[in-house]
PDB file of N, CA and C in Angstrom:
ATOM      1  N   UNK A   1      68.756  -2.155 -66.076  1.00  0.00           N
ATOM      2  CA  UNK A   1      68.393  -3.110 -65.038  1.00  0.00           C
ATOM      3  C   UNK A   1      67.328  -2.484 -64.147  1.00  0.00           C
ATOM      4  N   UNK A   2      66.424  -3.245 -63.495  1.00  0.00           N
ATOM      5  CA  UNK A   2      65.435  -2.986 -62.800  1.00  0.00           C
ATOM      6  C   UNK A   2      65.205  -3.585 -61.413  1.00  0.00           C
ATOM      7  N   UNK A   3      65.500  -2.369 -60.818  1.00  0.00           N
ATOM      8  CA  UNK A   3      66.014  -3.469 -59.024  1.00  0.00           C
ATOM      9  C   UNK A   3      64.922  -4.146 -58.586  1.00  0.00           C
ATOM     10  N   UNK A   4      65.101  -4.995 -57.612  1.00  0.00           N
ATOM     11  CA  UNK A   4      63.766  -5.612 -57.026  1.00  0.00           C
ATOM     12  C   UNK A   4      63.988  -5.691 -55.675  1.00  0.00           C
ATOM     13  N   UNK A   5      62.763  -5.960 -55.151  1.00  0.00           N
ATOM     14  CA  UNK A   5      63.041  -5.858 -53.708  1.00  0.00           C
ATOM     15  C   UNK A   5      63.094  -7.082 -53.459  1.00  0.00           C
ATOM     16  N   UNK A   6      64.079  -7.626 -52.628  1.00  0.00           N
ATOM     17  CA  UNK A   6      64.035  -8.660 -52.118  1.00  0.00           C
ATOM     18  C   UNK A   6      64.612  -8.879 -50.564  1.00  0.00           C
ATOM     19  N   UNK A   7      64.264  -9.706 -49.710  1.00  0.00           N
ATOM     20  CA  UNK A   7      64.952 -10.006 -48.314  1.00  0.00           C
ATOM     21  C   UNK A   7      65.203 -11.358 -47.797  1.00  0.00           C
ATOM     22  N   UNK A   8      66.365 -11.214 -47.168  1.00  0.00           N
ATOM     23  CA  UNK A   8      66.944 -12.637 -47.121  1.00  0.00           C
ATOM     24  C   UNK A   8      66.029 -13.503 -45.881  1.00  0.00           C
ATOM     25  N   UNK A   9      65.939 -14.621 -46.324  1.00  0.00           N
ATOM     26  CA  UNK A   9      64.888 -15.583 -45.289  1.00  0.00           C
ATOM     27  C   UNK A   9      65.444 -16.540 -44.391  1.00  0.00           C
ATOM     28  N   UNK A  10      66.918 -17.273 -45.026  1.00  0.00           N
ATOM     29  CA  UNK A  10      67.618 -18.149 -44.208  1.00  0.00           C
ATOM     30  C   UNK A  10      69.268 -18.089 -44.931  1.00  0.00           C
ATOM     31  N   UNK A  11      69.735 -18.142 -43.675  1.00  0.00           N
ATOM     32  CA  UNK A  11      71.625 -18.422 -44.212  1.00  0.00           C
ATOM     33  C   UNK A  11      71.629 -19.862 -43.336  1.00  0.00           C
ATOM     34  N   UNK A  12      72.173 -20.870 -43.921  1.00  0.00           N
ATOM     35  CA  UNK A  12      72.764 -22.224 -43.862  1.00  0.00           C
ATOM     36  C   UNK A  12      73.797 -22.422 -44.188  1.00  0.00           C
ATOM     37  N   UNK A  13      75.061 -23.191 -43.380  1.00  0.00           N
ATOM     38  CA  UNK A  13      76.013 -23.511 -43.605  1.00  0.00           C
ATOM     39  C   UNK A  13      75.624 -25.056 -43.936  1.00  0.00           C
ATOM     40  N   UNK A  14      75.993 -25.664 -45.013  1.00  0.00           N
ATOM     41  CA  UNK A  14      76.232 -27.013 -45.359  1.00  0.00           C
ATOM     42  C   UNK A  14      77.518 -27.633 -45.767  1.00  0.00           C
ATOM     43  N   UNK A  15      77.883 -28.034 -44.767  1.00  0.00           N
ATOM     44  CA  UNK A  15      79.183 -29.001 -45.199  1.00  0.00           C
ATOM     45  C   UNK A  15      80.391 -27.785 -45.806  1.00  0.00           C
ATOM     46  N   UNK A  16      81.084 -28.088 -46.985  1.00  0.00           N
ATOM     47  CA  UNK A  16      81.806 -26.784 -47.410  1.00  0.00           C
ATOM     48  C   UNK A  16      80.950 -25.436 -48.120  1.00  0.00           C
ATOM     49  N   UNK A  17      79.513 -25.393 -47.883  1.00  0.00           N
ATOM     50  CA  UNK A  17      78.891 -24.048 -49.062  1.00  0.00           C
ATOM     51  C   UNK A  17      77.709 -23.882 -48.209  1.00  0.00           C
ATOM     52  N   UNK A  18      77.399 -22.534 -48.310  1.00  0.00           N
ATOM     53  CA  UNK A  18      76.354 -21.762 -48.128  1.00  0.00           C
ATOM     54  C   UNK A  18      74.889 -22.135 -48.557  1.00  0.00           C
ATOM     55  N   UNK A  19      73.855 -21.849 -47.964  1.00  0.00           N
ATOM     56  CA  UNK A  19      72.627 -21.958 -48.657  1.00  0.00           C
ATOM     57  C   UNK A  19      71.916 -20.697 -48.242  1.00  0.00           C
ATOM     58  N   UNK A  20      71.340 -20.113 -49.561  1.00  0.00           N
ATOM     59  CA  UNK A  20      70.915 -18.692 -48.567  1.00  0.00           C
ATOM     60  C   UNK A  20      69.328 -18.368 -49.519  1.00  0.00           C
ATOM     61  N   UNK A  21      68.235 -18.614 -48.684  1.00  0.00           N
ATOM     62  CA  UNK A  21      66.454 -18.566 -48.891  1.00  0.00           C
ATOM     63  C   UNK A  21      66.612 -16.790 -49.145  1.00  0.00           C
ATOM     64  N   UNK A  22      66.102 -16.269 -50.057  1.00  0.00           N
ATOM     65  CA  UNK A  22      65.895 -14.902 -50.193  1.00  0.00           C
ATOM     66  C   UNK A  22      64.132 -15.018 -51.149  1.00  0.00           C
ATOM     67  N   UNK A  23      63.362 -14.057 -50.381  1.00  0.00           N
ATOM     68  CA  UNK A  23      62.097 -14.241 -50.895  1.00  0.00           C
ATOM     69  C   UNK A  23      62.162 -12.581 -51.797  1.00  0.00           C
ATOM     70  N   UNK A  24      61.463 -12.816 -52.977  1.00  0.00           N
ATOM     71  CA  UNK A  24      61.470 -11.380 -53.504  1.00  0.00           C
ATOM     72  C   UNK A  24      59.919 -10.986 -53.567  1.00  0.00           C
ATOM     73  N   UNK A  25      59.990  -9.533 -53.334  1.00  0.00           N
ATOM     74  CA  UNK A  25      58.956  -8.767 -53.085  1.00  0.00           C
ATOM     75  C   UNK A  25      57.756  -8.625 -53.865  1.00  0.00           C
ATOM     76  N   UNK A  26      58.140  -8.443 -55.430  1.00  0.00           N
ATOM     77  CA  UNK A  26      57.329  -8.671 -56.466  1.00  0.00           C
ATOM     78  C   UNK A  26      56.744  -9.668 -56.571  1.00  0.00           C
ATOM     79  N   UNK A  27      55.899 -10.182 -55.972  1.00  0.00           N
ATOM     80  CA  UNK A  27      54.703 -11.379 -56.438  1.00  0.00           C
ATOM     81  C   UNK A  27      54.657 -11.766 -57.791  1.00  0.00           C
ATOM     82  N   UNK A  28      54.537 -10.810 -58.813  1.00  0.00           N
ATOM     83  CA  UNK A  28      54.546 -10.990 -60.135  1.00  0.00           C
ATOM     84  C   UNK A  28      55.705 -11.343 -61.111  1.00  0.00           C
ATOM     85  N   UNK A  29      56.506 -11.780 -60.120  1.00  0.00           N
ATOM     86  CA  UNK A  29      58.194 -11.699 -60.987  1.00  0.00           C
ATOM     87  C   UNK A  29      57.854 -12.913 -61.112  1.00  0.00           C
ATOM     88  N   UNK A  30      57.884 -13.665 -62.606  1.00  0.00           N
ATOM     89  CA  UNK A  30      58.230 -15.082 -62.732  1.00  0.00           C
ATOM     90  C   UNK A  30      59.385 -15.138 -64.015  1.00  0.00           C
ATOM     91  N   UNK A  31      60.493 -14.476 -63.970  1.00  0.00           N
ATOM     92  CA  UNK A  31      60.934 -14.715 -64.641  1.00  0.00           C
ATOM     93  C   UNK A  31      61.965 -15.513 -64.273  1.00  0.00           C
ATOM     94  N   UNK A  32      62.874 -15.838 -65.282  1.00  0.00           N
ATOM     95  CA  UNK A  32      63.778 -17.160 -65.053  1.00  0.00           C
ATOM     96  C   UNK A  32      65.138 -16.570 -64.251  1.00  0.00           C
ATOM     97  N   UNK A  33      66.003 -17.515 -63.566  1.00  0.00           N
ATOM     98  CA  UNK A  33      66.814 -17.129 -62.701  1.00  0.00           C
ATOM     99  C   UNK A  33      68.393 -16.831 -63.826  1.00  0.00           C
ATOM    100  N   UNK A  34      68.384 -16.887 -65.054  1.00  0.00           N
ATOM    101  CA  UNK A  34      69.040 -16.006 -65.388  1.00  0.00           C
ATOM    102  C   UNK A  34      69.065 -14.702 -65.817  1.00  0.00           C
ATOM    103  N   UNK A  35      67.565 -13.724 -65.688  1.00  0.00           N
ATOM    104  CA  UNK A  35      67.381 -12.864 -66.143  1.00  0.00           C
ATOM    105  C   UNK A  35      67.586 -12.194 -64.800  1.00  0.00           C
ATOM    106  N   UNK A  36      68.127 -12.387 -63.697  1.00  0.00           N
ATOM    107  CA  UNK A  36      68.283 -12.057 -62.479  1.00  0.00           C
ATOM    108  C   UNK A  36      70.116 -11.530 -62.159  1.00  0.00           C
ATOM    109  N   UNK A  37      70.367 -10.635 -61.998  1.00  0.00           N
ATOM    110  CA  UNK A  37      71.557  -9.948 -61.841  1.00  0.00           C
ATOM    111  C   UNK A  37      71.871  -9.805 -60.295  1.00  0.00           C
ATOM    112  N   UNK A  38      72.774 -10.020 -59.971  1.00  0.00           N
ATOM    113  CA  UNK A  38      73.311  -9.871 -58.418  1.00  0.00           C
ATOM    114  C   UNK A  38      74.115  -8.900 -58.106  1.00  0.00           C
ATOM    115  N   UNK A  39      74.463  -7.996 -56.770  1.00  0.00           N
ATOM    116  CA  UNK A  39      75.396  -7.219 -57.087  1.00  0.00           C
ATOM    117  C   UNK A  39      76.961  -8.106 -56.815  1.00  0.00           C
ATOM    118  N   UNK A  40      77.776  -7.308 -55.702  1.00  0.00           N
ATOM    119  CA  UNK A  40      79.579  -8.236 -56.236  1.00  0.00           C
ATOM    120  C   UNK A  40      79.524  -9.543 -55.450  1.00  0.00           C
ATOM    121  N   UNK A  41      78.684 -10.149 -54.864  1.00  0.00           N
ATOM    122  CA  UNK A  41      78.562 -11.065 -54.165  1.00  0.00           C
ATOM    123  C   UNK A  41      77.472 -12.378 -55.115  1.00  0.00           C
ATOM    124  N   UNK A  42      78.146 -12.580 -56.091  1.00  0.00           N
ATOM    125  CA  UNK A  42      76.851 -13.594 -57.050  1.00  0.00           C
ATOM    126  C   UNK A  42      77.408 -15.246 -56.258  1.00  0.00           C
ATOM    127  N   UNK A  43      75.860 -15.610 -56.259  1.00  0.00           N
ATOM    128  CA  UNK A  43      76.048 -17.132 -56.016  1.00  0.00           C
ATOM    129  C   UNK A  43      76.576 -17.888 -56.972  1.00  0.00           C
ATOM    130  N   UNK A  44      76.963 -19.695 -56.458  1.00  0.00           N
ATOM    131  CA  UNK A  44      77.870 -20.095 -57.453  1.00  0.00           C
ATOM    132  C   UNK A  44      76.057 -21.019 -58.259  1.00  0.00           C
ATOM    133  N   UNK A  45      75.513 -20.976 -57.806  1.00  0.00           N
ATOM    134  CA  UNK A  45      74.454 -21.760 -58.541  1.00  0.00           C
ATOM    135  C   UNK A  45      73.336 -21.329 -57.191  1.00  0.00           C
ATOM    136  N   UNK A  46      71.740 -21.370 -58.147  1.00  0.00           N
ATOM    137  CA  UNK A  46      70.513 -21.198 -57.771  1.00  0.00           C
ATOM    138  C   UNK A  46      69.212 -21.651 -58.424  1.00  0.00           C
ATOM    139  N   UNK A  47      68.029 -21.012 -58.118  1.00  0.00           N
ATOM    140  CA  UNK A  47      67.171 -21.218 -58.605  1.00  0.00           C
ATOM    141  C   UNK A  47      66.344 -20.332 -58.041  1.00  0.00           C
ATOM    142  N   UNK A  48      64.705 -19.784 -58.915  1.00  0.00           N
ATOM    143  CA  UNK A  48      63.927 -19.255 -58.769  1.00  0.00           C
ATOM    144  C   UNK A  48      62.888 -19.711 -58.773  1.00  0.00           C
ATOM    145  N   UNK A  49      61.668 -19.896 -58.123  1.00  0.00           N
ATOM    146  CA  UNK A  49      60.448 -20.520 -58.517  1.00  0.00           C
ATOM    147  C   UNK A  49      59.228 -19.733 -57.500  1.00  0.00           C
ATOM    148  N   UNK A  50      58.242 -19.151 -58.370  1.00  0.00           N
ATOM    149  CA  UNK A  50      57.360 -18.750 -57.059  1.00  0.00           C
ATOM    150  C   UNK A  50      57.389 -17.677 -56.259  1.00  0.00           C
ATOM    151  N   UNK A  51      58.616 -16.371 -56.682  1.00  0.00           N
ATOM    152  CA  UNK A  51      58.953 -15.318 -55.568  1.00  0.00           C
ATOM    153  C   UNK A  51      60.084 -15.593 -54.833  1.00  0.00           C
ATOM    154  N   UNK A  52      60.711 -16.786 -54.942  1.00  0.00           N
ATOM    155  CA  UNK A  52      61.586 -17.312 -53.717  1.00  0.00           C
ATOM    156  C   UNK A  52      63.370 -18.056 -54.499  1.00  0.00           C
ATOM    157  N   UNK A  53      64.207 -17.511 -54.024  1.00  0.00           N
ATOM    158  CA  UNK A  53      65.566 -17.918 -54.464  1.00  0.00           C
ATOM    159  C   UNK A  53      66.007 -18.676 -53.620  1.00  0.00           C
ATOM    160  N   UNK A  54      66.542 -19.758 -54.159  1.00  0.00           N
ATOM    161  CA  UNK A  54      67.231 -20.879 -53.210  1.00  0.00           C
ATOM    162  C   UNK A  54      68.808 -20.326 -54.372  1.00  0.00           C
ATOM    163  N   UNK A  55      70.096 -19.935 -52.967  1.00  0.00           N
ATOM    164  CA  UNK A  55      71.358 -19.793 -53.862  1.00  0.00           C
ATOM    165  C   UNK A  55      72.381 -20.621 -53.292  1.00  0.00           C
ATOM    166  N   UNK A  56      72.977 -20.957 -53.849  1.00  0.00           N
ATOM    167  CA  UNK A  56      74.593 -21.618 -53.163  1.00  0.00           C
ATOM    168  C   UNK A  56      75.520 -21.184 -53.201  1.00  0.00           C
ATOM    169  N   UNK A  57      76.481 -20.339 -52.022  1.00  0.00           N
ATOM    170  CA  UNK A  57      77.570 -19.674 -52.580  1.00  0.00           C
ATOM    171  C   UNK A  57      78.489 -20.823 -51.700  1.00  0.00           C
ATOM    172  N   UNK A  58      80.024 -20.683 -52.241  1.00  0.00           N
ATOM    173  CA  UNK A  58      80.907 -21.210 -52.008  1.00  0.00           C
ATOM    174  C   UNK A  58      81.696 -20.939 -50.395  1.00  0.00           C
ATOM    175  N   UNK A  59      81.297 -19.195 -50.294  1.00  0.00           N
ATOM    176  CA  UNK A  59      81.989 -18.892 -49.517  1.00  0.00           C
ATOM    177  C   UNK A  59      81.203 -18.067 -48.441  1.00  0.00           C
ATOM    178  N   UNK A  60      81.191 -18.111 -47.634  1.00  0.00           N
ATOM    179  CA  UNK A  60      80.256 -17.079 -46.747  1.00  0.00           C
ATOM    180  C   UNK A  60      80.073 -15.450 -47.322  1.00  0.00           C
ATOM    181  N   UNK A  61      78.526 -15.949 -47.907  1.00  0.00           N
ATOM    182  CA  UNK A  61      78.623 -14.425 -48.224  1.00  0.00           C
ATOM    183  C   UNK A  61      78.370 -13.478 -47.165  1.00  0.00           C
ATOM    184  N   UNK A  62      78.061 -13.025 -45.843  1.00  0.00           N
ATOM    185  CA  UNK A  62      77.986 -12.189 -45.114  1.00  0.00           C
ATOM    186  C   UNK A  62      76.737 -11.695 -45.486  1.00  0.00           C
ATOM    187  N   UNK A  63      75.577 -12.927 -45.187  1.00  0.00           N
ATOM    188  CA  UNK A  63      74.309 -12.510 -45.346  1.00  0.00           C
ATOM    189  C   UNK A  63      73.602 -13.119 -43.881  1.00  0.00           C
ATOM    190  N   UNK A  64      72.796 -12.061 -43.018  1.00  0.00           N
ATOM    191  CA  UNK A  64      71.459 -12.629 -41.915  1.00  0.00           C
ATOM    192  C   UNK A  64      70.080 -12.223 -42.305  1.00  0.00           C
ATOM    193  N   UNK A  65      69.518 -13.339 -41.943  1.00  0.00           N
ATOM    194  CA  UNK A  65      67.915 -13.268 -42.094  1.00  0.00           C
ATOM    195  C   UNK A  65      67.465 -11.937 -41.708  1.00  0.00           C
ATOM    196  N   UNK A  66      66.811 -11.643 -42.739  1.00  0.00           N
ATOM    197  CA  UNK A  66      66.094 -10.382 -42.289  1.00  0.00           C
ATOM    198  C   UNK A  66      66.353  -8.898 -42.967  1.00  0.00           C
ATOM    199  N   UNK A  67      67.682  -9.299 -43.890  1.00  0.00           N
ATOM    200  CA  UNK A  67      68.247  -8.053 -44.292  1.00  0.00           C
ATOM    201  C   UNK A  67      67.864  -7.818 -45.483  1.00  0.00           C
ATOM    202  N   UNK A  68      67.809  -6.082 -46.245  1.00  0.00           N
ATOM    203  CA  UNK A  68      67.763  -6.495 -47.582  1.00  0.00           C
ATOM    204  C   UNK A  68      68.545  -7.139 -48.697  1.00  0.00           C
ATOM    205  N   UNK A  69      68.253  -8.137 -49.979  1.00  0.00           N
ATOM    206  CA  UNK A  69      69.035  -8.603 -50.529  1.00  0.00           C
ATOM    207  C   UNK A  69      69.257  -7.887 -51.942  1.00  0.00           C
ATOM    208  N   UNK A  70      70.041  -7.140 -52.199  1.00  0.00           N
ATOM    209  CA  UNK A  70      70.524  -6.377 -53.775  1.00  0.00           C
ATOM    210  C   UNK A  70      69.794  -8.010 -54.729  1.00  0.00           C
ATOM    211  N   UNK A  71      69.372  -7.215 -55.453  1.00  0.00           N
ATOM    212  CA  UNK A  71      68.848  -8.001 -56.949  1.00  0.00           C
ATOM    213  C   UNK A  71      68.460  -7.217 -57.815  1.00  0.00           C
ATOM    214  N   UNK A  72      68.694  -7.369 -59.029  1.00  0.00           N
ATOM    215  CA  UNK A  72      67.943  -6.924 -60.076  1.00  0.00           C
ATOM    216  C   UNK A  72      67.527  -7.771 -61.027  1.00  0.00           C
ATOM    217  N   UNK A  73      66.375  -7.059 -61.785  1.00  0.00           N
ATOM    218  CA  UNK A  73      66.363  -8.002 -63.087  1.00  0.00           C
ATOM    219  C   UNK A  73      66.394  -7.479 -64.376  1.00  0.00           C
ATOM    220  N   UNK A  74      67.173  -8.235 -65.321  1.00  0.00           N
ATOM    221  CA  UNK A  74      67.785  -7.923 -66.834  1.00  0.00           C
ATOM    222  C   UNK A  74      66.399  -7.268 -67.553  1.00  0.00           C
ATOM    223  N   UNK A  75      66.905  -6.472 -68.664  1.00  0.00           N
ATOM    224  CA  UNK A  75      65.926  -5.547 -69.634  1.00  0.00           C
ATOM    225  C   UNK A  75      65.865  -7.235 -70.890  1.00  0.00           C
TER     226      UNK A  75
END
């Protein structure tokens, strides 16, 4: 696995689930959002497009704007 840098941009509470904006560092990353590994905190569904993760977790993951976000991406 190959870490990436990434940092979180927005935490949202919606209704019962999380929404959490994390922009990643690599400009050049376009790969698809399953080649993307999380550490013990994985969202329940997302997406990648552009440098930028839109995730949905179920439960408050104990994420604020501004921090770094663990990611990697698959070999």
């Amino acid at each position: 696995m190959t870490p990436l840098l990434a940092k979180v941009l927005a935490v949202q509470k919606q209704g019962d689930h999380y929404r959490v904006a994390v922009r990643i560092s690599l400009a050049t990353y376009d790969g698809a959002f399953n080649t993307l590994a999380f550490g013990e905190n994985k969202p329940a569904s997302g997406s990648c497009d552009h440098g930028r993760l839109d995730l949905v977790y179920q439960r408050d993951p104990g994420l604020k704007a501004g921090q770094p976000f663990p990611l990697w991406t698959l070999p």
